[in-house]
Every structure is written in structure tokens, then in C-alpha cells.
PDB file of N, CA and C in Angstrom:
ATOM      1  N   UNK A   1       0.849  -1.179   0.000  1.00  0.00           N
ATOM      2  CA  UNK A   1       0.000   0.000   0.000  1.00  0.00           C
ATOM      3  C   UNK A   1       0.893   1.240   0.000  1.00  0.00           C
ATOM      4  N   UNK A   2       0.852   1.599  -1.252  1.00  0.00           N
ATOM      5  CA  UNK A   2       1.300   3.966  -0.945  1.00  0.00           C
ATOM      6  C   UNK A   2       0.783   4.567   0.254  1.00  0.00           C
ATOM      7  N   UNK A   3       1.891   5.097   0.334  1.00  0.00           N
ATOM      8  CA  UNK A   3       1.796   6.213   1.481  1.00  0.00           C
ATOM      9  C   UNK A   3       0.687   7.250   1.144  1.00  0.00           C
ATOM     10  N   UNK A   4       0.219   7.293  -0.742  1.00  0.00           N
ATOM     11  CA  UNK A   4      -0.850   8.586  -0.801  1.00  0.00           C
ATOM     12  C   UNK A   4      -2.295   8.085   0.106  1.00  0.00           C
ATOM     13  N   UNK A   5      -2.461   6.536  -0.289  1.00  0.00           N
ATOM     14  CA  UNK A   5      -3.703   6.161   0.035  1.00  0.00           C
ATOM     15  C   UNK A   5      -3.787   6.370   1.403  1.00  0.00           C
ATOM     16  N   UNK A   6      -2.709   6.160   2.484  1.00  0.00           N
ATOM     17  CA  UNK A   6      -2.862   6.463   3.901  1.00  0.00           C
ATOM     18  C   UNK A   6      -2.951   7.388   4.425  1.00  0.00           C
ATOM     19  N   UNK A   7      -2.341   8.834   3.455  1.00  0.00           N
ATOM     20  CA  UNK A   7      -2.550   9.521   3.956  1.00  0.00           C
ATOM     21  C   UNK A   7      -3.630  10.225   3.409  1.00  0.00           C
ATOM     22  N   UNK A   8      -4.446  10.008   2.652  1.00  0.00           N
ATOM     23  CA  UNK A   8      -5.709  10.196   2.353  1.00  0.00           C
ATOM     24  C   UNK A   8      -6.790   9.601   2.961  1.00  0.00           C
ATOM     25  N   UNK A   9      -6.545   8.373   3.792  1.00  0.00           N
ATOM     26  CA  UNK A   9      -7.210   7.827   5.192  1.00  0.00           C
ATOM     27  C   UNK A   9      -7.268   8.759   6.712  1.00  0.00           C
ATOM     28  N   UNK A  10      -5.802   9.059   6.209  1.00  0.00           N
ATOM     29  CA  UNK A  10      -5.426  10.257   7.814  1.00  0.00           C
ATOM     30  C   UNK A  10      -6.160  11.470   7.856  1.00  0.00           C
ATOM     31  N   UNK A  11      -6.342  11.817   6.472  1.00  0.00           N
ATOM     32  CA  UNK A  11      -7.202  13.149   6.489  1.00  0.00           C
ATOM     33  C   UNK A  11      -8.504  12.892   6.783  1.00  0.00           C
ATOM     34  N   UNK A  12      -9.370  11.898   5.915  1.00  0.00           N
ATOM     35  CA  UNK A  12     -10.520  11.418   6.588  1.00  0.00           C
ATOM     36  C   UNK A  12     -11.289  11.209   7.672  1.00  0.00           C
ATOM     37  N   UNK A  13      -9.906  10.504   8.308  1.00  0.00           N
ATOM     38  CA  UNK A  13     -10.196   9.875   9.788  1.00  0.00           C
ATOM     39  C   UNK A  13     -10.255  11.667  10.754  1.00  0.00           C
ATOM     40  N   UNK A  14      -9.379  12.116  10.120  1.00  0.00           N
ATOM     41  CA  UNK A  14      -9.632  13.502  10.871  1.00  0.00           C
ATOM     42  C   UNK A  14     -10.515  14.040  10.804  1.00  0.00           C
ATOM     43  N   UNK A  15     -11.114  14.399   9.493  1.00  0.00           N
ATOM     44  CA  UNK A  15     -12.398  15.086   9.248  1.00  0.00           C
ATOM     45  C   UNK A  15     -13.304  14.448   9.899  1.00  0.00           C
ATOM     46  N   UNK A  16     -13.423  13.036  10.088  1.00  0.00           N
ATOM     47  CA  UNK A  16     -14.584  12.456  10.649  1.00  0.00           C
ATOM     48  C   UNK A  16     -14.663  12.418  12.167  1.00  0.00           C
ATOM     49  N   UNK A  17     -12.987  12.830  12.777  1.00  0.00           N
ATOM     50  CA  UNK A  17     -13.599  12.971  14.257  1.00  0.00           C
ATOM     51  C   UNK A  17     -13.766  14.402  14.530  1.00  0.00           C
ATOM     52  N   UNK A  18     -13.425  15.110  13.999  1.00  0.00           N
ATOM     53  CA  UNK A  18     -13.892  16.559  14.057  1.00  0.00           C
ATOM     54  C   UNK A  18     -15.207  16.146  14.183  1.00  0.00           C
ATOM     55  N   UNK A  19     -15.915  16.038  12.961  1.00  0.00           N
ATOM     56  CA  UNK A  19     -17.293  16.042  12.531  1.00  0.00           C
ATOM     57  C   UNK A  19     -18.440  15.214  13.800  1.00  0.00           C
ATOM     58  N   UNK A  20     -17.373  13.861  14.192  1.00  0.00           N
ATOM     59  CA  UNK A  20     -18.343  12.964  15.041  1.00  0.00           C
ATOM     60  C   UNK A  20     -18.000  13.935  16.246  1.00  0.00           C
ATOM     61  N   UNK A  21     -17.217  14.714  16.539  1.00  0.00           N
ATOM     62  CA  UNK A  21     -17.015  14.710  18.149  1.00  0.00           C
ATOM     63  C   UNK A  21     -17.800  16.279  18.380  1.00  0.00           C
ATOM     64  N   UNK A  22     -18.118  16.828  17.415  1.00  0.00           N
ATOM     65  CA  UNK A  22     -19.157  18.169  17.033  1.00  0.00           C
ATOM     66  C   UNK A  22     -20.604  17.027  17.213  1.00  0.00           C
ATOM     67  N   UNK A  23     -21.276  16.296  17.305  1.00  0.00           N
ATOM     68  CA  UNK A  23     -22.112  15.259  16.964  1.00  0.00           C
ATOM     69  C   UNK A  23     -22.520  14.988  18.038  1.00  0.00           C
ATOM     70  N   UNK A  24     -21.319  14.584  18.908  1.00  0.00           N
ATOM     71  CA  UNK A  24     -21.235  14.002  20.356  1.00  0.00           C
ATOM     72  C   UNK A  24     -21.460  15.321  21.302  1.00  0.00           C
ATOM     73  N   UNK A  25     -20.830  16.401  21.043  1.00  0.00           N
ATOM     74  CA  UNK A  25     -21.100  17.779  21.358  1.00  0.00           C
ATOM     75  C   UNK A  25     -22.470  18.302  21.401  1.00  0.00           C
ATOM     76  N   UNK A  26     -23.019  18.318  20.279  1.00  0.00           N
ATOM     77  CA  UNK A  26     -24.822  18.233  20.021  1.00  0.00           C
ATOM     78  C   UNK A  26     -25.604  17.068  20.905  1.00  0.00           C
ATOM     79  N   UNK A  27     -25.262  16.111  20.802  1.00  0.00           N
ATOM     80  CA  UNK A  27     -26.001  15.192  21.555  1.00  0.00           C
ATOM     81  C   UNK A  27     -26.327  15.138  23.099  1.00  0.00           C
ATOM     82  N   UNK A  28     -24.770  15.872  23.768  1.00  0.00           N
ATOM     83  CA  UNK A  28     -24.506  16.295  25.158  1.00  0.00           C
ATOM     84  C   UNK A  28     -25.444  17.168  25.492  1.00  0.00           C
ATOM     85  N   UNK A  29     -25.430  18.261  24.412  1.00  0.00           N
ATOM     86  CA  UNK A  29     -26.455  19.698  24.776  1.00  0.00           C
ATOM     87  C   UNK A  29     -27.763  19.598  24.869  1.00  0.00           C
ATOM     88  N   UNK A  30     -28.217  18.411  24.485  1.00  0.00           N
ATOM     89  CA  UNK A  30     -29.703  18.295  24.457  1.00  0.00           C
ATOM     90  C   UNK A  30     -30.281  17.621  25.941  1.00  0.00           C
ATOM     91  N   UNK A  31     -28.987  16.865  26.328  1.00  0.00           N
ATOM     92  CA  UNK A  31     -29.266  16.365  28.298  1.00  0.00           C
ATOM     93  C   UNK A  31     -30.268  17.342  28.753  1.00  0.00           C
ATOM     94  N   UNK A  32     -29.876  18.527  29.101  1.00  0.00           N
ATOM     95  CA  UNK A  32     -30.879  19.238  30.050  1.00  0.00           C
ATOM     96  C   UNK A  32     -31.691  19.907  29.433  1.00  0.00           C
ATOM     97  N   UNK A  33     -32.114  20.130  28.489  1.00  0.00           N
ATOM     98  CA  UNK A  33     -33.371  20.173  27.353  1.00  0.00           C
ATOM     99  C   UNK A  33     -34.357  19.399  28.070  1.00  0.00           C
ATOM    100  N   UNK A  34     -33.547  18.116  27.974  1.00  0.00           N
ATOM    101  CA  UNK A  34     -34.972  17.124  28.001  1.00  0.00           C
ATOM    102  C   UNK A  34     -36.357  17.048  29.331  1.00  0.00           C
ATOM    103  N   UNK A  35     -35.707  17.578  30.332  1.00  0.00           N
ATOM    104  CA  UNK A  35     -36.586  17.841  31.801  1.00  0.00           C
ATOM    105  C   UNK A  35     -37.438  19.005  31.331  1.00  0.00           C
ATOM    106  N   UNK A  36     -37.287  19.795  30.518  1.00  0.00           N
ATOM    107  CA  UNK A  36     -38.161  21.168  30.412  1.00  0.00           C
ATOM    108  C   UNK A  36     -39.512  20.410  29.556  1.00  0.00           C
ATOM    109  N   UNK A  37     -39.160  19.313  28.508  1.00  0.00           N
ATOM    110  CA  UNK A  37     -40.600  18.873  28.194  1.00  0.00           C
ATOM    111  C   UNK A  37     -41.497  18.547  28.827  1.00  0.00           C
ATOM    112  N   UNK A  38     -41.272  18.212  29.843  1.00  0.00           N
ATOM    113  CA  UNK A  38     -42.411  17.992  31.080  1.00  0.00           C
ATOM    114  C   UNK A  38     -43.277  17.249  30.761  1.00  0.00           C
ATOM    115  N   UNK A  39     -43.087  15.965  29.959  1.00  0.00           N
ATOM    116  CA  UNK A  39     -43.940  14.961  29.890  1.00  0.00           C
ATOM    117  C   UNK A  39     -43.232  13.423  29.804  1.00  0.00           C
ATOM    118  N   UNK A  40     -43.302  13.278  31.100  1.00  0.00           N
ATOM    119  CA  UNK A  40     -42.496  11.850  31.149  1.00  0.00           C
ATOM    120  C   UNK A  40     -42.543  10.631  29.920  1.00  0.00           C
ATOM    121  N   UNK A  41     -43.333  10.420  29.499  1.00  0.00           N
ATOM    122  CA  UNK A  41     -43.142   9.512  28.582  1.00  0.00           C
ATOM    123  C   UNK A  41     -42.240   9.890  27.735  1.00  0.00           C
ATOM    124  N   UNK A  42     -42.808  11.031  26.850  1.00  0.00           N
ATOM    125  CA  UNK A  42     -41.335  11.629  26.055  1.00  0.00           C
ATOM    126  C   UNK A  42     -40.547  11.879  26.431  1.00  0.00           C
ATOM    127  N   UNK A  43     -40.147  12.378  27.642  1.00  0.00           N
ATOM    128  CA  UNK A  43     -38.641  12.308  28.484  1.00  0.00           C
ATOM    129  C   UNK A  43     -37.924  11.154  28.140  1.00  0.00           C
ATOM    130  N   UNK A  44     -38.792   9.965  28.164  1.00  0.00           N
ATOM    131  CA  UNK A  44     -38.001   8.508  28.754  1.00  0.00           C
ATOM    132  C   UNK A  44     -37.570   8.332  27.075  1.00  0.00           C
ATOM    133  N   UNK A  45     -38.529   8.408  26.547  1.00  0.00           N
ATOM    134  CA  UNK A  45     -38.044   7.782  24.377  1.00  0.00           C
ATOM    135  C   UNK A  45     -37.167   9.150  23.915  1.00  0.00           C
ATOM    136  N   UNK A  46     -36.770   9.947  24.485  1.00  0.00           N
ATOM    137  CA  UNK A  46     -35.987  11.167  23.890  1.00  0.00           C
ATOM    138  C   UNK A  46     -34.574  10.839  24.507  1.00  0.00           C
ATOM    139  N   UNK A  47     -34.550  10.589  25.920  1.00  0.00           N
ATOM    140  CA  UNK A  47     -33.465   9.742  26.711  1.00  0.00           C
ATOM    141  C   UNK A  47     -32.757   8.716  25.668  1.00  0.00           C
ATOM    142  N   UNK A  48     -33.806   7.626  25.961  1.00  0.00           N
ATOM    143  CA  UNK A  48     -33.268   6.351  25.457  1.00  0.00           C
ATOM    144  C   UNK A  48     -33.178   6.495  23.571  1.00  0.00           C
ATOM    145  N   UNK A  49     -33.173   7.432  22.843  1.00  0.00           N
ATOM    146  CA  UNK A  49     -32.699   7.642  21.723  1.00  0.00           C
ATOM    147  C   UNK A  49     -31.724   8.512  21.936  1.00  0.00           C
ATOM    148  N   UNK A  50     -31.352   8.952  22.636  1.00  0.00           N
ATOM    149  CA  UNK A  50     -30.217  10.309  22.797  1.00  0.00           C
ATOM    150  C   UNK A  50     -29.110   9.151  23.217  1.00  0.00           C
ATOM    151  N   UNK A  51     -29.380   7.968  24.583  1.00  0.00           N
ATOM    152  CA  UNK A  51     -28.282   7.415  24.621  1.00  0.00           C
ATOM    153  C   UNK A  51     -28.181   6.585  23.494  1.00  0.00           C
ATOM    154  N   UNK A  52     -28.842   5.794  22.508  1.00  0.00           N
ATOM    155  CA  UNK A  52     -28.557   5.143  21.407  1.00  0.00           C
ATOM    156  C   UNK A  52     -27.902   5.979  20.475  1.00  0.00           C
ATOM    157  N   UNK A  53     -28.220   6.953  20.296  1.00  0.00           N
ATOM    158  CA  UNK A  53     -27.284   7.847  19.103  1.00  0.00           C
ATOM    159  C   UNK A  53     -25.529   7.894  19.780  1.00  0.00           C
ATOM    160  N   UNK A  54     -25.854   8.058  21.255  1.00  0.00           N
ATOM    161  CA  UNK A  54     -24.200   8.273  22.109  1.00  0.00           C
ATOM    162  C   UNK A  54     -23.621   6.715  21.653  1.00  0.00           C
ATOM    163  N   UNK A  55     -24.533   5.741  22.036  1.00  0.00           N
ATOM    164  CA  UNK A  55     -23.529   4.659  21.334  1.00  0.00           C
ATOM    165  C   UNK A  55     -22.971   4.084  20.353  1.00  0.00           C
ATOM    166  N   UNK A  56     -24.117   5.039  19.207  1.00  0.00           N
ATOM    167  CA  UNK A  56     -23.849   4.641  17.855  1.00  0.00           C
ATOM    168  C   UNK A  56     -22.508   5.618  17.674  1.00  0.00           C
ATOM    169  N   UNK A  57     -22.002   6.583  18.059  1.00  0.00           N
ATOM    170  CA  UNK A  57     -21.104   7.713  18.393  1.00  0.00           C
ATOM    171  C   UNK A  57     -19.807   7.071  18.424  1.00  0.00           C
ATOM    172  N   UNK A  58     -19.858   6.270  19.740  1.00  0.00           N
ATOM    173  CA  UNK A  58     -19.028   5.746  19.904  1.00  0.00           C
ATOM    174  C   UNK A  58     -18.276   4.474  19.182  1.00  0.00           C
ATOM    175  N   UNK A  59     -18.948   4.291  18.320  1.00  0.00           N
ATOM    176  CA  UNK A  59     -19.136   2.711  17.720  1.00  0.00           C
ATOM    177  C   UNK A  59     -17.886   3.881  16.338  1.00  0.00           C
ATOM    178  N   UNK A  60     -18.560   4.393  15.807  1.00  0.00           N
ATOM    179  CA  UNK A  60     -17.829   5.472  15.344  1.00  0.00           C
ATOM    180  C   UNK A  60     -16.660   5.881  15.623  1.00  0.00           C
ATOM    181  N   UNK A  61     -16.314   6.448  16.738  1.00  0.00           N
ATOM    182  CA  UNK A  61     -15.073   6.594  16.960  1.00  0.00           C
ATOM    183  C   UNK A  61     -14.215   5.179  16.845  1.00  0.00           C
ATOM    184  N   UNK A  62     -14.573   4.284  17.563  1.00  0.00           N
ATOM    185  CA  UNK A  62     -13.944   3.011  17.872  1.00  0.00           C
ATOM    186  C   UNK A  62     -13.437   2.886  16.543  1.00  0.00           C
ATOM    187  N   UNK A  63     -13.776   2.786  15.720  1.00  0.00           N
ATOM    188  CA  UNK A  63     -13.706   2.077  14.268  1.00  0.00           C
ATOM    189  C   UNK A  63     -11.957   2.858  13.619  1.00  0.00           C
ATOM    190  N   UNK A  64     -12.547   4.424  13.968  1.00  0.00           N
ATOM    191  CA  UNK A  64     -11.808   5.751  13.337  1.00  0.00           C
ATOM    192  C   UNK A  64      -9.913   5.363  14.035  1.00  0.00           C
ATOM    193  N   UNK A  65     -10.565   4.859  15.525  1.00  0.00           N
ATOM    194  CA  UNK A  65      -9.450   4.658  16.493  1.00  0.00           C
ATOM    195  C   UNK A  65      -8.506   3.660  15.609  1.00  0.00           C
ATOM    196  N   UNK A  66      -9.277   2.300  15.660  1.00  0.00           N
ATOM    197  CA  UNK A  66      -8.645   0.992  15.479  1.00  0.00           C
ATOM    198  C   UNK A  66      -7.992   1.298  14.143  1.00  0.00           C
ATOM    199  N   UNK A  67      -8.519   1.852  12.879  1.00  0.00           N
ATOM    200  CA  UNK A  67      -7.974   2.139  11.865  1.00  0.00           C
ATOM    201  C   UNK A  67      -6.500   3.101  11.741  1.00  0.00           C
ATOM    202  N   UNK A  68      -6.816   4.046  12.638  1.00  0.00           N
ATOM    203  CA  UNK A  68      -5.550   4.876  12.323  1.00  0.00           C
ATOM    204  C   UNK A  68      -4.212   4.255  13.528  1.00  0.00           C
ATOM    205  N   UNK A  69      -4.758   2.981  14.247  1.00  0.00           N
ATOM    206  CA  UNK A  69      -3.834   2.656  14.805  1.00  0.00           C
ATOM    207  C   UNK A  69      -3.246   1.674  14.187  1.00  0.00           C
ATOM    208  N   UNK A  70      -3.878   0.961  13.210  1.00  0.00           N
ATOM    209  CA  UNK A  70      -3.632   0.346  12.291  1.00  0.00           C
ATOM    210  C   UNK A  70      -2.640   0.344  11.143  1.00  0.00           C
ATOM    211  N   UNK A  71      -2.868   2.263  10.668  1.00  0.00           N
ATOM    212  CA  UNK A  71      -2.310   2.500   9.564  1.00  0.00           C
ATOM    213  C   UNK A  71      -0.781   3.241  10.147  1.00  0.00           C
ATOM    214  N   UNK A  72      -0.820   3.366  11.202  1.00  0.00           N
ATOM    215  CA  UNK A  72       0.801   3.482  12.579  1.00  0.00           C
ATOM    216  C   UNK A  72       0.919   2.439  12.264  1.00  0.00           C
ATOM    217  N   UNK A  73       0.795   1.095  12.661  1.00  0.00           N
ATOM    218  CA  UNK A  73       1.657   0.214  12.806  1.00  0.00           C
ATOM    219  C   UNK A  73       1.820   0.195  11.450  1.00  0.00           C
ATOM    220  N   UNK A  74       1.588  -0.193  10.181  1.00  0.00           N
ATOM    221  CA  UNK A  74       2.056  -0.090   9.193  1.00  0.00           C
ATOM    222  C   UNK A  74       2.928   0.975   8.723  1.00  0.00           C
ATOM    223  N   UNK A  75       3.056   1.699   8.978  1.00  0.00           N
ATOM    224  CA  UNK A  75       4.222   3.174   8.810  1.00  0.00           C
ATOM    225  C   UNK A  75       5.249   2.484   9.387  1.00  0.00           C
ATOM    226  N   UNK A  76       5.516   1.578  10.285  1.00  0.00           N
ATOM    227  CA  UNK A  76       6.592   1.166  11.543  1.00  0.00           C
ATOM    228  C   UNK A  76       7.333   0.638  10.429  1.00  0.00           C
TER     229      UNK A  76
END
């Protein structure tokens, strides 16, 4: 593998944690939002989709992680 293709991965992987961790940023801000709706049911399905989006987030990063640690050890 060229060094262009990796480092055309490196830029990616950057843009995409910028982008996810602005994402994760938005997702945080909406926590104390959610008590002002004042209707428990939607509290609880606005919750439990706010933490599913945080894990899908993370699932995201993980991926971004393992890859660019990946494309280090190959530079070695």
C-alpha cells in the first residue's frame, strides 16, 4: 500500500472525528433540554434515543481509532 492512500485515510479519519465529536457535542447539549418537556413519557423515548445515538457515536469513533492505529503500525 502507498503512502498517498494512507494519507488520504489520515485526512478522513480527521475530518470524521472533528465532525463525530461536534455530533457528540450536540447530543450532550440536548441532556438538560430534556426535563423542560415535562412529559415523562417523552422524556423517557428522547433519553433512550439520545443514549442510542451516544452509542452509535461511539461505535464510530472506535472504528476511526482501530484504523488509524492500524495505519501506525504499518508506517513502523
Amino acid at each position: 500500500m502507498s503512502a498517498e492512500p494512507i494519507g488520504e485515510r489520515h485526512a478522513a479519519i480527521q475530518d470524521m472525528r472533528e465532525r463525530i465529536n461536534q455530533i457528540a457535542s450536540q447530543i450532550t447539549a440536548l441532556h438538560p433540554c430534556v426535563p423542560r418537556l415535562a412529559e415523562p413519557g417523552t422524556q423517557a423515548e428522547v433519553l433512550r434515543a439520545l443514549f442510542e445515538l451516544t452509542k452509535q457515536v461511539e461505535v464510530v469513533k472506535k472504528h476511526l481509532l482501530k484504523l488509524e492505529k492500524r495505519d501506525a503500525s504499518t508506517l513502523l
